[in-house]
PDB file of N, CA and C in Angstrom:
ATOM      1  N   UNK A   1      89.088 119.542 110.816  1.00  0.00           N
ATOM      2  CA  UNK A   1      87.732 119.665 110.338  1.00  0.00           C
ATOM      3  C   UNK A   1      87.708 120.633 109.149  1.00  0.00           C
ATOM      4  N   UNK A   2      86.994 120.027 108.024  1.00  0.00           N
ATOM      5  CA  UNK A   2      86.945 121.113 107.116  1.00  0.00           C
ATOM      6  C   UNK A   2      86.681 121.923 107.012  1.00  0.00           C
ATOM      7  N   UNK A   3      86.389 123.335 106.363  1.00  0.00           N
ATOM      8  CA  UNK A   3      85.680 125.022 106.363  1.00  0.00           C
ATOM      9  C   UNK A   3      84.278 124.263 105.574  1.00  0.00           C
ATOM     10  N   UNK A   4      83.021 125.116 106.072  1.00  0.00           N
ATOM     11  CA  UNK A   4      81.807 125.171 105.739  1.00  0.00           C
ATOM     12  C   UNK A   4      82.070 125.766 104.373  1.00  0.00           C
ATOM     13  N   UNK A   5      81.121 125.338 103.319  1.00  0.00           N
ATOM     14  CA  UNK A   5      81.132 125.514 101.936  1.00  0.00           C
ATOM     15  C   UNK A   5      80.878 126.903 101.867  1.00  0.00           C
ATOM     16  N   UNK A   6      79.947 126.978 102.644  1.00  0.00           N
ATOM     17  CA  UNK A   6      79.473 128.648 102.469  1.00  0.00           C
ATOM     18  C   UNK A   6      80.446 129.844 102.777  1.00  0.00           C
ATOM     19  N   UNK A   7      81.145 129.162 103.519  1.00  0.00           N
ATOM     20  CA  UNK A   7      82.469 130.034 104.348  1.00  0.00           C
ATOM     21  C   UNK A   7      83.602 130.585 102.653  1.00  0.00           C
ATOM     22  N   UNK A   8      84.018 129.045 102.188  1.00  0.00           N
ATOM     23  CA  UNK A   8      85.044 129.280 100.835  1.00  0.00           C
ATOM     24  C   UNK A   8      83.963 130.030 100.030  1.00  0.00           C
ATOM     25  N   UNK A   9      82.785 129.753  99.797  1.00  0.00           N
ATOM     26  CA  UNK A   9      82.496 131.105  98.583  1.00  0.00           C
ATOM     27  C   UNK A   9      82.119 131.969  98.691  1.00  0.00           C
ATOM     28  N   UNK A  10      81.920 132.607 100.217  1.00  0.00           N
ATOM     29  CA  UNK A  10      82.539 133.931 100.464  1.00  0.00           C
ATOM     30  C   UNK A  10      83.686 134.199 100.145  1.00  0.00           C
ATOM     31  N   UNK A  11      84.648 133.734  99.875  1.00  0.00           N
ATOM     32  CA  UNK A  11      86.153 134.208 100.550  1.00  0.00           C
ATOM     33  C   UNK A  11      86.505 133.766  99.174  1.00  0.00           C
ATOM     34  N   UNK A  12      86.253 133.326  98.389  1.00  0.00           N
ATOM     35  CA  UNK A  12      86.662 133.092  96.272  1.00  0.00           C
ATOM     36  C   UNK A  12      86.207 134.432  96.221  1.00  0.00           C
ATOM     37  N   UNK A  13      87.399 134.736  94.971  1.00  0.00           N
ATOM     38  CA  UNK A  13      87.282 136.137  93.671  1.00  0.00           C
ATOM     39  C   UNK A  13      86.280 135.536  93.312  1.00  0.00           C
ATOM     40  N   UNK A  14      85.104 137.067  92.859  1.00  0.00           N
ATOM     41  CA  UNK A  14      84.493 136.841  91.901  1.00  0.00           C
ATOM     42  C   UNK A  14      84.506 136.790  90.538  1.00  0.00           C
ATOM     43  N   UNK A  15      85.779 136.385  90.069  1.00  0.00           N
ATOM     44  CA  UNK A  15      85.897 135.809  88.998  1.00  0.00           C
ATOM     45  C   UNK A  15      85.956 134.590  88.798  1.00  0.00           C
ATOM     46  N   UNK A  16      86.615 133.903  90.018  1.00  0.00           N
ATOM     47  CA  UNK A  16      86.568 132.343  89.976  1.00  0.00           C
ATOM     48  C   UNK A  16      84.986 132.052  90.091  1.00  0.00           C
ATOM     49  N   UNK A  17      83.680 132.798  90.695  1.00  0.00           N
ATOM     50  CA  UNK A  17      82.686 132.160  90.843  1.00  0.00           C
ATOM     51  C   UNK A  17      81.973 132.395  89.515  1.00  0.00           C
ATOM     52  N   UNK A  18      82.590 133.497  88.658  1.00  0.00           N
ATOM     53  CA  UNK A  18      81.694 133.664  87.203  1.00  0.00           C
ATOM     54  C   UNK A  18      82.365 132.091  86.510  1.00  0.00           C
ATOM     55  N   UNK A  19      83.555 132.094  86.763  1.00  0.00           N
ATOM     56  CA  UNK A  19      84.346 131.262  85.669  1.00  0.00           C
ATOM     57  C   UNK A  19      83.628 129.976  85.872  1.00  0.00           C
ATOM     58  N   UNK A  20      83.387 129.428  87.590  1.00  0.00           N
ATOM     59  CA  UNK A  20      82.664 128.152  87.648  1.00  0.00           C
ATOM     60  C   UNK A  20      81.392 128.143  87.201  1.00  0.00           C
ATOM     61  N   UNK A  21      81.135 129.127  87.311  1.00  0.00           N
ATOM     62  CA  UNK A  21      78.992 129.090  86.758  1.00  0.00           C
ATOM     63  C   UNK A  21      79.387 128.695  84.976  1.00  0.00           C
ATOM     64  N   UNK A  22      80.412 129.641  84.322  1.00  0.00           N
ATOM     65  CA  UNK A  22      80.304 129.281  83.107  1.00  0.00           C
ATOM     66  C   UNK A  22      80.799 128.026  82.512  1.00  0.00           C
ATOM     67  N   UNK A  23      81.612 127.542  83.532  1.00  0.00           N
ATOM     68  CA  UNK A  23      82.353 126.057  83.095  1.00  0.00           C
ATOM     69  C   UNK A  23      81.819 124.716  83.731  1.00  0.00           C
ATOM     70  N   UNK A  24      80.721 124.755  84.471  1.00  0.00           N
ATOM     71  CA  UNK A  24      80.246 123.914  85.083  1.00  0.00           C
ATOM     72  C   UNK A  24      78.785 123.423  84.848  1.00  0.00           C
ATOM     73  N   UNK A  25      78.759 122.029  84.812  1.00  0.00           N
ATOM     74  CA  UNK A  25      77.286 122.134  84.590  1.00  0.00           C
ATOM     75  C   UNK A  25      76.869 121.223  85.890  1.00  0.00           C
ATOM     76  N   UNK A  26      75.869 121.408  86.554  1.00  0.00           N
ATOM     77  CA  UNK A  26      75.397 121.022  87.981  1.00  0.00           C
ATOM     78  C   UNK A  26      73.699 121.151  87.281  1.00  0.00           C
ATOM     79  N   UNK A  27      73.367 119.831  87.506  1.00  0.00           N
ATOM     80  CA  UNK A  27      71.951 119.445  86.895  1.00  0.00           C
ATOM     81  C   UNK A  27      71.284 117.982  87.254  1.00  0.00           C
ATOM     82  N   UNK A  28      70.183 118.488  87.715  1.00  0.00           N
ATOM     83  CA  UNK A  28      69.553 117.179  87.867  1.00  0.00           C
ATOM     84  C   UNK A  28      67.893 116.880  87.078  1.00  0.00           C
ATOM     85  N   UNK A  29      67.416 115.632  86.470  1.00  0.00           N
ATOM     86  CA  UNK A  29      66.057 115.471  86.284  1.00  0.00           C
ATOM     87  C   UNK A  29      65.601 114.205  86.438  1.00  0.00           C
ATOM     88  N   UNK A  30      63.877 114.127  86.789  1.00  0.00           N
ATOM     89  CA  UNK A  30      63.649 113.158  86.778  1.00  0.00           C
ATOM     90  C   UNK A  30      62.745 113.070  85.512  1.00  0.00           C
ATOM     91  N   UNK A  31      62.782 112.045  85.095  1.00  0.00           N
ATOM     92  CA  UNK A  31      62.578 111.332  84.003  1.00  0.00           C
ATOM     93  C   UNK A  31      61.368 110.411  84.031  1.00  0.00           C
ATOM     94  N   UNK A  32      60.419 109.789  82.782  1.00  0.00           N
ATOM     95  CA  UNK A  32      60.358 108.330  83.099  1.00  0.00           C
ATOM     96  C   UNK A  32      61.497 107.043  82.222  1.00  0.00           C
ATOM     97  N   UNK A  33      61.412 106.176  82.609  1.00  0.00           N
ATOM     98  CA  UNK A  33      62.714 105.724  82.290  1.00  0.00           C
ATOM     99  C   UNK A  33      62.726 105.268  80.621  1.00  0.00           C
ATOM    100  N   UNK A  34      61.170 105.055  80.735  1.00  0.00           N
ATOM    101  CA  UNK A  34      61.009 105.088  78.759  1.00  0.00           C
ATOM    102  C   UNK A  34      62.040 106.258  78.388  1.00  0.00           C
ATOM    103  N   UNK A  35      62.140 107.640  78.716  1.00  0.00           N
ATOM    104  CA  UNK A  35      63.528 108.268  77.868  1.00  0.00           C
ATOM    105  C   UNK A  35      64.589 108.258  78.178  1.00  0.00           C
ATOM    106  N   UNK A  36      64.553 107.420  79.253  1.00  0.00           N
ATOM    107  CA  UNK A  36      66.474 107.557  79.573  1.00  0.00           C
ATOM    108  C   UNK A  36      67.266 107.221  77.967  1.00  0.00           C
ATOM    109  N   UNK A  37      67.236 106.475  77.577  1.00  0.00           N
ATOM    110  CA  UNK A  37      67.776 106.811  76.198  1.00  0.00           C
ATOM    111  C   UNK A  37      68.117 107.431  75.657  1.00  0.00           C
ATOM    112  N   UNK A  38      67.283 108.146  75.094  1.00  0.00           N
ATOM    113  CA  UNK A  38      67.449 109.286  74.733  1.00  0.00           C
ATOM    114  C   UNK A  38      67.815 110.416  75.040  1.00  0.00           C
ATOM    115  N   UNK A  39      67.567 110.729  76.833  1.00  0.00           N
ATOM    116  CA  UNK A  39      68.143 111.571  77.447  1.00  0.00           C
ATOM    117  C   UNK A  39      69.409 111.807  77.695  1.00  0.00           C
ATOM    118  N   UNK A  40      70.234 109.908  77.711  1.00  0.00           N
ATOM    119  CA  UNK A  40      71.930 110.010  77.693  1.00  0.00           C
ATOM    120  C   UNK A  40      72.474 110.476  76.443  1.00  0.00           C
ATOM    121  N   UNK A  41      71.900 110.019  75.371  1.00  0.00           N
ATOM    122  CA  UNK A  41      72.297 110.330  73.802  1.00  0.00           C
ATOM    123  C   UNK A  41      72.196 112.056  73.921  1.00  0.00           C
ATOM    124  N   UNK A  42      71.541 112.698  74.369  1.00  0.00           N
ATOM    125  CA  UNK A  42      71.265 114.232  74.658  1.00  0.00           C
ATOM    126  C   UNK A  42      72.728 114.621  75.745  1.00  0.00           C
ATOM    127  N   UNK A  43      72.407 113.695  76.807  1.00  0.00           N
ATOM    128  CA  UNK A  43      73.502 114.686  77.188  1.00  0.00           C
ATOM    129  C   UNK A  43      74.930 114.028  76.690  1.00  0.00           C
ATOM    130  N   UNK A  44      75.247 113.185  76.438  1.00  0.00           N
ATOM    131  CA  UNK A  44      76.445 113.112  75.382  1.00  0.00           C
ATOM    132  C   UNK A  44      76.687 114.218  74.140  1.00  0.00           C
ATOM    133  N   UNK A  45      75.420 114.109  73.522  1.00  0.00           N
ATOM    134  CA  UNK A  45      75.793 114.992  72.446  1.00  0.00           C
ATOM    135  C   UNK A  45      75.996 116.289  72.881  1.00  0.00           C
ATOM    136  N   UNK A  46      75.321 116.783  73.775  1.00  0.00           N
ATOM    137  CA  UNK A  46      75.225 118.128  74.416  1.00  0.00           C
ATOM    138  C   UNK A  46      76.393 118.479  75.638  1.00  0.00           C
ATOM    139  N   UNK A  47      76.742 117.634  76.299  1.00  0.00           N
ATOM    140  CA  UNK A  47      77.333 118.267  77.626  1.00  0.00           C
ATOM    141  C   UNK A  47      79.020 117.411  77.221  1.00  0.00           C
ATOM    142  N   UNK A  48      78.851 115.912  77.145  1.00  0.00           N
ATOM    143  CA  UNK A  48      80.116 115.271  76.793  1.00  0.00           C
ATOM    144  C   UNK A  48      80.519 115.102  78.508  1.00  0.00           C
ATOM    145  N   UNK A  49      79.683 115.063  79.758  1.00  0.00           N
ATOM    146  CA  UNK A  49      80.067 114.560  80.986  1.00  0.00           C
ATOM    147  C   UNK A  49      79.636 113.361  81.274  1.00  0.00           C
ATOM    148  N   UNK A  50      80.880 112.965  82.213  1.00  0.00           N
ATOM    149  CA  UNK A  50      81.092 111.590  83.129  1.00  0.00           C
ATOM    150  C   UNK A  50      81.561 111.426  84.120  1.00  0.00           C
ATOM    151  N   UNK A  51      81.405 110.882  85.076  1.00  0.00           N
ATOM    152  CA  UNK A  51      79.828 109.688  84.958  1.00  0.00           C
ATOM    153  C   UNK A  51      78.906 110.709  85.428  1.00  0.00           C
ATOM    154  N   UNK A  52      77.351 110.097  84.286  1.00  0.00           N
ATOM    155  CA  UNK A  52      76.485 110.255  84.228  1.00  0.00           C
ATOM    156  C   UNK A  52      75.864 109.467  86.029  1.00  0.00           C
ATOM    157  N   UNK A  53      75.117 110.177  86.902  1.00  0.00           N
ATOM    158  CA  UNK A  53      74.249 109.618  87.880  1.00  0.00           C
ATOM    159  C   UNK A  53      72.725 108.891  87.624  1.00  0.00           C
ATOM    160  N   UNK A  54      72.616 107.882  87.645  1.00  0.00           N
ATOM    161  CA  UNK A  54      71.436 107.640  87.556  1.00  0.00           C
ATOM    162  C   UNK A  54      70.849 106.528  88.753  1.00  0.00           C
ATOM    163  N   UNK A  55      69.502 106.803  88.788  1.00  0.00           N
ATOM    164  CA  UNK A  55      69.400 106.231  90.234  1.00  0.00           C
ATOM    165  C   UNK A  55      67.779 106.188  89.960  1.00  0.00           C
ATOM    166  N   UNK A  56      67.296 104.668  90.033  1.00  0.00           N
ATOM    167  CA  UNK A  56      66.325 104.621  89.691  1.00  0.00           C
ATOM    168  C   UNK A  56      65.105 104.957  90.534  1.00  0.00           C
ATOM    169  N   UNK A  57      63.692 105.081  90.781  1.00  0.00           N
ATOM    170  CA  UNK A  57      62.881 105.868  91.389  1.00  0.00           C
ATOM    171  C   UNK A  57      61.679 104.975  90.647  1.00  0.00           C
ATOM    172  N   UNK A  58      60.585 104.501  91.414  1.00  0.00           N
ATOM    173  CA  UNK A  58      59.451 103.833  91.403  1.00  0.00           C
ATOM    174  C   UNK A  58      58.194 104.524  92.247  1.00  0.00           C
ATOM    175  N   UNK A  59      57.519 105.144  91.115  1.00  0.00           N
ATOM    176  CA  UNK A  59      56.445 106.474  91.805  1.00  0.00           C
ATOM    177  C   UNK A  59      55.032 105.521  91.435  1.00  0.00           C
ATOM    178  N   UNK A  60      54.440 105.417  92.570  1.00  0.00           N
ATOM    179  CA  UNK A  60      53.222 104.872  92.652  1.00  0.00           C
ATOM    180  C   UNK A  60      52.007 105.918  92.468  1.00  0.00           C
ATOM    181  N   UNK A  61      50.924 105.580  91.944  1.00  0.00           N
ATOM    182  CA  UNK A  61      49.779 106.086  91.981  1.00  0.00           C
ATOM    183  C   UNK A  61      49.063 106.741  93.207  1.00  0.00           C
ATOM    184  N   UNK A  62      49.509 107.958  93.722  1.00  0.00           N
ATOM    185  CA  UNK A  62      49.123 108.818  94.525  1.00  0.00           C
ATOM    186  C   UNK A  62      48.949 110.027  93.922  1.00  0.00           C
ATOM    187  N   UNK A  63      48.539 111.681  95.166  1.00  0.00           N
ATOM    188  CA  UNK A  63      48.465 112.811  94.901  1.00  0.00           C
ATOM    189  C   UNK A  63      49.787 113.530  94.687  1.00  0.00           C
ATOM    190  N   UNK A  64      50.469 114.412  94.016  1.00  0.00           N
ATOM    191  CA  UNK A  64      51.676 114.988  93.519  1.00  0.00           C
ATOM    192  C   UNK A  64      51.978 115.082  92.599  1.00  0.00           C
ATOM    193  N   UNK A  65      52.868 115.905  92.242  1.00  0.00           N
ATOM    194  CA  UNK A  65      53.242 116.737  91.124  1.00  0.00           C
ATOM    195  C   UNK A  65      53.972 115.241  90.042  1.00  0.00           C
ATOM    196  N   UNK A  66      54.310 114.229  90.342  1.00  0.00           N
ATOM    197  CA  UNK A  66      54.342 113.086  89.410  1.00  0.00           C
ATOM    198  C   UNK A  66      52.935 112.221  89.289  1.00  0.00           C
ATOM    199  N   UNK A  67      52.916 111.712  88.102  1.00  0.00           N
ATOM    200  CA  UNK A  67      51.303 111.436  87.670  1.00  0.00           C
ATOM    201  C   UNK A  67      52.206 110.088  86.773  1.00  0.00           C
ATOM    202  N   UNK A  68      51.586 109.095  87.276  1.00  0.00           N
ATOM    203  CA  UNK A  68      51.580 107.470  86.792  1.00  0.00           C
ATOM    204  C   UNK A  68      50.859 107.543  85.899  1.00  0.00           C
ATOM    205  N   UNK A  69      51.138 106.982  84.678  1.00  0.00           N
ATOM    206  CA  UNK A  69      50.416 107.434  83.318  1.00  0.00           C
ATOM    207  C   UNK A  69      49.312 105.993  83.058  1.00  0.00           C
ATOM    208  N   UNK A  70      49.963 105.363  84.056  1.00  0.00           N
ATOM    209  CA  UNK A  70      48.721 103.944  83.531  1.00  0.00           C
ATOM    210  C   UNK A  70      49.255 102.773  85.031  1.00  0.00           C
ATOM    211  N   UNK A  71      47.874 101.903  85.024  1.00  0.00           N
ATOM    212  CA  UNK A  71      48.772 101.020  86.091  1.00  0.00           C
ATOM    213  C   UNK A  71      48.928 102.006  87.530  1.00  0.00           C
ATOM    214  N   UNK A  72      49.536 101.211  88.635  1.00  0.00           N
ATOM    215  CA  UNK A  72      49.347 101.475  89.711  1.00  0.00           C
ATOM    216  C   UNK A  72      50.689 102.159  90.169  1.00  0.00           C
ATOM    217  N   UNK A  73      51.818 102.190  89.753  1.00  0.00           N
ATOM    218  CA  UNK A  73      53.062 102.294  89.827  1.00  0.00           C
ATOM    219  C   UNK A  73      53.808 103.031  88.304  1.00  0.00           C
ATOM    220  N   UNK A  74      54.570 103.401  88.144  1.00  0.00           N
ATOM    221  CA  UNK A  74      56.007 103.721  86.850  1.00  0.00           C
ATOM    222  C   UNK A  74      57.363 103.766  87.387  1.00  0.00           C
ATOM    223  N   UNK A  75      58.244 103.393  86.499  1.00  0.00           N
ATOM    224  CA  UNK A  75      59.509 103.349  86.797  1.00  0.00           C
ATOM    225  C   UNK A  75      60.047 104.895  86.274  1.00  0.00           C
ATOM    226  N   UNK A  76      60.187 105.728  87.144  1.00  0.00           N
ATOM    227  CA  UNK A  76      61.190 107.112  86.273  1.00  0.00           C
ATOM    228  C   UNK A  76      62.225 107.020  87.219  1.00  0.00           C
ATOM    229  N   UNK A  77      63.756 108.001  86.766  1.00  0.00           N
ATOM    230  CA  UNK A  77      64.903 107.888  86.864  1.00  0.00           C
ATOM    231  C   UNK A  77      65.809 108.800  87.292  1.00  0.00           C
ATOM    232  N   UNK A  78      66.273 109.246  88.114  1.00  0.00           N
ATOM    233  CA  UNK A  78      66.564 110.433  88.202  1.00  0.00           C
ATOM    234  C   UNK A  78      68.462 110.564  87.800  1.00  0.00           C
ATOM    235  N   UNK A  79      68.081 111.600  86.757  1.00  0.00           N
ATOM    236  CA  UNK A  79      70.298 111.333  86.086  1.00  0.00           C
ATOM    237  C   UNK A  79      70.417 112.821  86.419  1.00  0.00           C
ATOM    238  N   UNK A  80      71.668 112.917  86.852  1.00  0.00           N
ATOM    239  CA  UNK A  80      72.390 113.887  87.224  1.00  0.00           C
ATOM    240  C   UNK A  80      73.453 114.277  86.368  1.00  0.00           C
ATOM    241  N   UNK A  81      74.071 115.371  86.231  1.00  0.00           N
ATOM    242  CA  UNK A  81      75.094 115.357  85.574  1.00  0.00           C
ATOM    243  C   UNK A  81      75.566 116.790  86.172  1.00  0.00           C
ATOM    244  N   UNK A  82      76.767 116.503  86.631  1.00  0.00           N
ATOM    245  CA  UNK A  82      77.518 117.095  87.144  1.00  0.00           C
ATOM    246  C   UNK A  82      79.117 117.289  87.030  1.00  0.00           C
ATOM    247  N   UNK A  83      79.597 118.218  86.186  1.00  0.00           N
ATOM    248  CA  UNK A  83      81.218 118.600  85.896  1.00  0.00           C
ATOM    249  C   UNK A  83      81.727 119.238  84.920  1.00  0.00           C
ATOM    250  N   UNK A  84      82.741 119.127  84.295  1.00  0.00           N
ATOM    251  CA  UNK A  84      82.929 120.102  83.181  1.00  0.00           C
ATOM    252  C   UNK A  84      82.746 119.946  82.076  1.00  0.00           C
ATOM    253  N   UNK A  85      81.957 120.338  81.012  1.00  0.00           N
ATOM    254  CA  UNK A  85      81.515 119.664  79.724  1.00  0.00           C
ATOM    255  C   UNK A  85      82.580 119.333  78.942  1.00  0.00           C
ATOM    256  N   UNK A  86      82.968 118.495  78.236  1.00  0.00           N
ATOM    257  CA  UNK A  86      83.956 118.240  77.248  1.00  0.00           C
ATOM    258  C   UNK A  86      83.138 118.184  75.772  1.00  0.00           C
ATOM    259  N   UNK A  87      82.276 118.352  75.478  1.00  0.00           N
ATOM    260  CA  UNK A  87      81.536 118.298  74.109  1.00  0.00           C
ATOM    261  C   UNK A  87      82.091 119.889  73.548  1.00  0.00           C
ATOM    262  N   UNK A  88      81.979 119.967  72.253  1.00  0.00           N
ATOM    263  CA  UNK A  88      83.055 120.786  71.728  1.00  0.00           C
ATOM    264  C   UNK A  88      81.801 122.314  71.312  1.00  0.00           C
ATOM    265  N   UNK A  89      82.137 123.387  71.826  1.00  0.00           N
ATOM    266  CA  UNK A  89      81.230 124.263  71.645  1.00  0.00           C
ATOM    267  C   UNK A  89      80.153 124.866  72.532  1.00  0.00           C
ATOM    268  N   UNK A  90      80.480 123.866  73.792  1.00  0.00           N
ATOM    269  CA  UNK A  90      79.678 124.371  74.653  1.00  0.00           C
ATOM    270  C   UNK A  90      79.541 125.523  75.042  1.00  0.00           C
ATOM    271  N   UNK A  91      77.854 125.612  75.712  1.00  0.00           N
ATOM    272  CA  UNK A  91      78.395 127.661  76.067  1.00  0.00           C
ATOM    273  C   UNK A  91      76.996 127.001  77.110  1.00  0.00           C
ATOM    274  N   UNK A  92      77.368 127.431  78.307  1.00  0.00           N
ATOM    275  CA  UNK A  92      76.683 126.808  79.710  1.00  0.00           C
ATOM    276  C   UNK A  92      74.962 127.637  79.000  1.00  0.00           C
ATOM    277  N   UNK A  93      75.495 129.254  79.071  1.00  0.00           N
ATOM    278  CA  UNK A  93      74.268 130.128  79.084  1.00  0.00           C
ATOM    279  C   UNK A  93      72.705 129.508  78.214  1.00  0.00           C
ATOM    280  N   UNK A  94      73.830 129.149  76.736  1.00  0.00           N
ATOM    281  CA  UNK A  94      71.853 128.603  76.009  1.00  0.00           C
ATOM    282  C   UNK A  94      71.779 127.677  75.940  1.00  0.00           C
ATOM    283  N   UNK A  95      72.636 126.441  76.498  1.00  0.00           N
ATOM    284  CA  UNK A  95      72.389 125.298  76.680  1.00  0.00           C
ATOM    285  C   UNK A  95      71.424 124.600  77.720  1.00  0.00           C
ATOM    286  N   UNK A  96      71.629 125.577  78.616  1.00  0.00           N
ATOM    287  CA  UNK A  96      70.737 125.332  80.442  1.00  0.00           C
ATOM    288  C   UNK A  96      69.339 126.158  80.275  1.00  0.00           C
ATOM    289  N   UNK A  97      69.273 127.223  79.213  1.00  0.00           N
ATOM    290  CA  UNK A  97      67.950 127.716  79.161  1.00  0.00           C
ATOM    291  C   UNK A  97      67.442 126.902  78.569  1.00  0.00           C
TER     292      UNK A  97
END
């Protein structure tokens, strides 16, 4: 049986956990899918990770923090991106602010 996650990052140097915060990018958004486009062209140009997650999501006209802009329903998207950037220049810190 494997060790609980929480268990190994207790027990990592804290240098390996600065080094992963700075070399890693762990990110998720939802979208509507009108920008997925543009949003992959972003994180290509910006992050240079693969594979991109995307997983589509159909939010109907109810109460919550997502708001259907017309119509009874919208299609938004939720992409993830998760691993080590290969785009040239990256720096995690002002990229994620």
């Amino acid at each position: 049986m494997p060790p609980e996650v929480s268990l190994l990052k207790l027990t990592q140097p804290e240098a390996v956990g600065r080094l992963y915060d700075r070399a890693h990018v762990i990110q998720d958004m939802l979208l509507p899918i009108e920008k997925l486009e543009s949003a992959v062209e972003c994180i290509h140009r910006e992050f240079e990770v693969y594979p991109i997650w995307l997983c589509p999501f159909k939010v109907f006209r109810q109460p919550g923090l997502l708001r259907v802009t017309s119509g009874d329903w919208q299609m938004f998207v939720d992409v993830g991106i998760y691993g080590v950037p290969k785009a040239k220049g990256f720096e995690t810190v002002s990229i994620m602010n």
